[in-house]
Protein backbone atom coordinates (compact mmCIF):
# COMPACT_ATOMS: atom_id res chain seq x y z
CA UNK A 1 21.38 54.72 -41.44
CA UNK A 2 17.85 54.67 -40.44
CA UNK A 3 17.47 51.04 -40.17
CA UNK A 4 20.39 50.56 -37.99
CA UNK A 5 19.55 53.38 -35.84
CA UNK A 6 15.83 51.49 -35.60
CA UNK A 7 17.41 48.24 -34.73
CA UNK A 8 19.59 49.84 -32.24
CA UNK A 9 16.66 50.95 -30.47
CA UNK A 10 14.68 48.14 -30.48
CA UNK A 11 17.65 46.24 -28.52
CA UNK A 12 18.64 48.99 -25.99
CA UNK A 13 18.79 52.33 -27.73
CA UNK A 14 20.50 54.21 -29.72
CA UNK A 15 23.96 55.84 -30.47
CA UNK A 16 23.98 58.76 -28.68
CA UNK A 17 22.76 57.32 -25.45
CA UNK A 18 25.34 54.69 -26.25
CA UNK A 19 27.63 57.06 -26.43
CA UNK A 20 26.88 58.90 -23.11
CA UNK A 21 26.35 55.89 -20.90
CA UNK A 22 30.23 55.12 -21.91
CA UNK A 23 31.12 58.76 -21.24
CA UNK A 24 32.56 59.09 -24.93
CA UNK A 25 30.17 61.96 -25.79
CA UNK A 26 32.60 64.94 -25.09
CA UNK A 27 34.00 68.08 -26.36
CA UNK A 28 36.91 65.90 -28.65
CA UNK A 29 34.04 63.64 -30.24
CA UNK A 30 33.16 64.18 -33.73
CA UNK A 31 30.06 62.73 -35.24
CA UNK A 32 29.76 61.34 -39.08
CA UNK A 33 27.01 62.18 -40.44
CA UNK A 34 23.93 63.14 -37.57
CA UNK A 35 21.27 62.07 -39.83
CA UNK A 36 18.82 60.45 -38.12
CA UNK A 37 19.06 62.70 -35.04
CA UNK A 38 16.19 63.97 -32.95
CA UNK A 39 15.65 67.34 -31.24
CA UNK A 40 16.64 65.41 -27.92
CA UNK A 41 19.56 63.75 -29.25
CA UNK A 42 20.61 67.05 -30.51
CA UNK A 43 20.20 68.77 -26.95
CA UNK A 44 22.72 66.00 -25.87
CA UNK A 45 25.24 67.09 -28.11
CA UNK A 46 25.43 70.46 -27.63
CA UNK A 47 25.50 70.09 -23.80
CA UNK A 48 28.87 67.44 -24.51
CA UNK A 49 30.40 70.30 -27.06
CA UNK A 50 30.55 67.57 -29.76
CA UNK A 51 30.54 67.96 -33.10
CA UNK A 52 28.99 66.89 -35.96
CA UNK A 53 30.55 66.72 -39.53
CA UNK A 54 28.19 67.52 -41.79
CA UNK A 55 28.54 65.05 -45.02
CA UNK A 56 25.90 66.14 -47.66
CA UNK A 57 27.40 64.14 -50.97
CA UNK A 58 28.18 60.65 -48.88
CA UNK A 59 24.67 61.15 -47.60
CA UNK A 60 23.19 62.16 -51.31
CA UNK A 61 25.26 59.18 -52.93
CA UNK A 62 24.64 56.39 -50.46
CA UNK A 63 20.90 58.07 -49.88
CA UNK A 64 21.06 57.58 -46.18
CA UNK A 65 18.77 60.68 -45.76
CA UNK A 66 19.28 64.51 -44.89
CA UNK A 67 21.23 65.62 -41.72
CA UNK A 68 18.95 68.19 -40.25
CA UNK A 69 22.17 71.15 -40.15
CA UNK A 70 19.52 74.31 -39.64
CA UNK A 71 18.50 72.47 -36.77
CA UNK A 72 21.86 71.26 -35.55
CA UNK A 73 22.63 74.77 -35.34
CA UNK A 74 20.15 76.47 -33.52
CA UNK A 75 20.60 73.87 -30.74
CA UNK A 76 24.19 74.67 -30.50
CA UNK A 77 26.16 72.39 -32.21
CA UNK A 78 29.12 72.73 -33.48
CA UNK A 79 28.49 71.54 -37.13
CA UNK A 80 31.96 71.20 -39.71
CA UNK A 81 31.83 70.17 -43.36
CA UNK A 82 33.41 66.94 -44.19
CA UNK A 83 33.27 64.44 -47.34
CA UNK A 84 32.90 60.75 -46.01
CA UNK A 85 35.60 58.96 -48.23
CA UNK A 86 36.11 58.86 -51.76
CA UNK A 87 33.68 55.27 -52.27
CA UNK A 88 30.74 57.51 -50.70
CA UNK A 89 31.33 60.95 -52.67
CA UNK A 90 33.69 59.92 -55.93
CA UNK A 91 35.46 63.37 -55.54
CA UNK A 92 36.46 64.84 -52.02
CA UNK A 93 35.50 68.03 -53.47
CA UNK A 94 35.27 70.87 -50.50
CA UNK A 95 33.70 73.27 -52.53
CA UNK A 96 31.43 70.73 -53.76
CA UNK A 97 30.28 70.33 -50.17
CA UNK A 98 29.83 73.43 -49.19
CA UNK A 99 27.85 73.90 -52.10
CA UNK A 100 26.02 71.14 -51.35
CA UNK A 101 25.52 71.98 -48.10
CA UNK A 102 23.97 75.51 -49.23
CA UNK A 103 21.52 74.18 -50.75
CA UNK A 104 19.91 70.89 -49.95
CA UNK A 105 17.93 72.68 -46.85
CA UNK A 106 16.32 75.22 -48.71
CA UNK A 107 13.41 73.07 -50.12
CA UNK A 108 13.03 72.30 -46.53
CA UNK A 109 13.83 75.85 -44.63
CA UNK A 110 13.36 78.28 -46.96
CA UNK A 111 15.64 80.24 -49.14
CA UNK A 112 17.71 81.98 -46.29
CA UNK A 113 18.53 78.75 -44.83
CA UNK A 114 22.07 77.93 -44.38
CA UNK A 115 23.60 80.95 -46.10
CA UNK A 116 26.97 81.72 -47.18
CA UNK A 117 28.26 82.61 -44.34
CA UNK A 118 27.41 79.77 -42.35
CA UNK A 119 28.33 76.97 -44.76
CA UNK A 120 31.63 79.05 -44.66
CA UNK A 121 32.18 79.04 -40.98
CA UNK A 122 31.12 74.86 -41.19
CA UNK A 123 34.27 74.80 -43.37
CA UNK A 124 37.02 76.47 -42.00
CA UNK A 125 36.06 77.69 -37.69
CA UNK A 126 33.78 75.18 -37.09
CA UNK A 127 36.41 72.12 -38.35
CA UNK A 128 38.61 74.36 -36.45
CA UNK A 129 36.94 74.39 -33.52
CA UNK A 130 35.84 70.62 -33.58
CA UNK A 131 39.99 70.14 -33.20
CA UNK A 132 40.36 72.34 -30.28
CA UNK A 133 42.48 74.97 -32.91
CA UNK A 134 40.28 77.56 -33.45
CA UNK A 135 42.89 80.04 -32.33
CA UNK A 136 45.52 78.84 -34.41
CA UNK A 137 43.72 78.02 -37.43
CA UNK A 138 40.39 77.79 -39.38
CA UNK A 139 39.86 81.07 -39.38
CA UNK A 140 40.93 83.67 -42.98
């Protein structure tokens, strides 16, 4: 959450540095969440081939803010669809999600952000891909 992400900083920066100065930020890392990413941050990723699962009802429920996905994206991350666990969402609902997903960066974006076909790819190629599968599954 933002306030852990601010502490983090303020005693010797945060995750995704972290994450790099341990040599953990890799193709077989997958993020929770992103939320509180910024544009450099994001750059990082993509260069590691991490990805990032995209939670929108954990972050909704526990109101821990809005991952920036459009963004995510366009820098050339590899961004799935996941549901936190049950405590954070009440349902595990995958349609829910993508649903979710679809919509909550319009207000933001515009109304041809994250279209169909992208939240779709986020739920089946994209977790595909974030296991090293996507040739053997993930795709219809």
């Amino acid at each position: 959450n933002k306030a852990q992400t601010e502490r983090l900083e303020k005693y010797g920066g945060r995750e995704i540095h972290y994450l790099r100065s341990m040599g953990a930020l890799r193709s077989n890392l997958v993020l929770a969440h992103g939320v509180w990413l910024t544009a450099e941050e994001r750059e990082l990723i993509a260069a590691a081939g991490s990805t990032v699962a995209h939670c929108p009802s954990a972050n909704m429920k526990l109101a821990s803010g809005f991952a920036q996905v459009p963004e995510m994206l366009e820098a050339g991350i590899n961004v799935g669809l996941g549901a936190d666990g049950a405590p954070c969402n009440n349902n595990l609902d995958a349609f829910t999600e993508m649903r979710l997903a679809a919509l909550i960066h319009k207000p933001r974006r515009g109304p041809r952000a994250m279209d169909a076909v992208q939240v779709l790819e986020m739920m089946t190629i994209n977790g595909a891909r974030a296991l090293a599968r996507e040739h053997e599954i993930g795709s219809l």
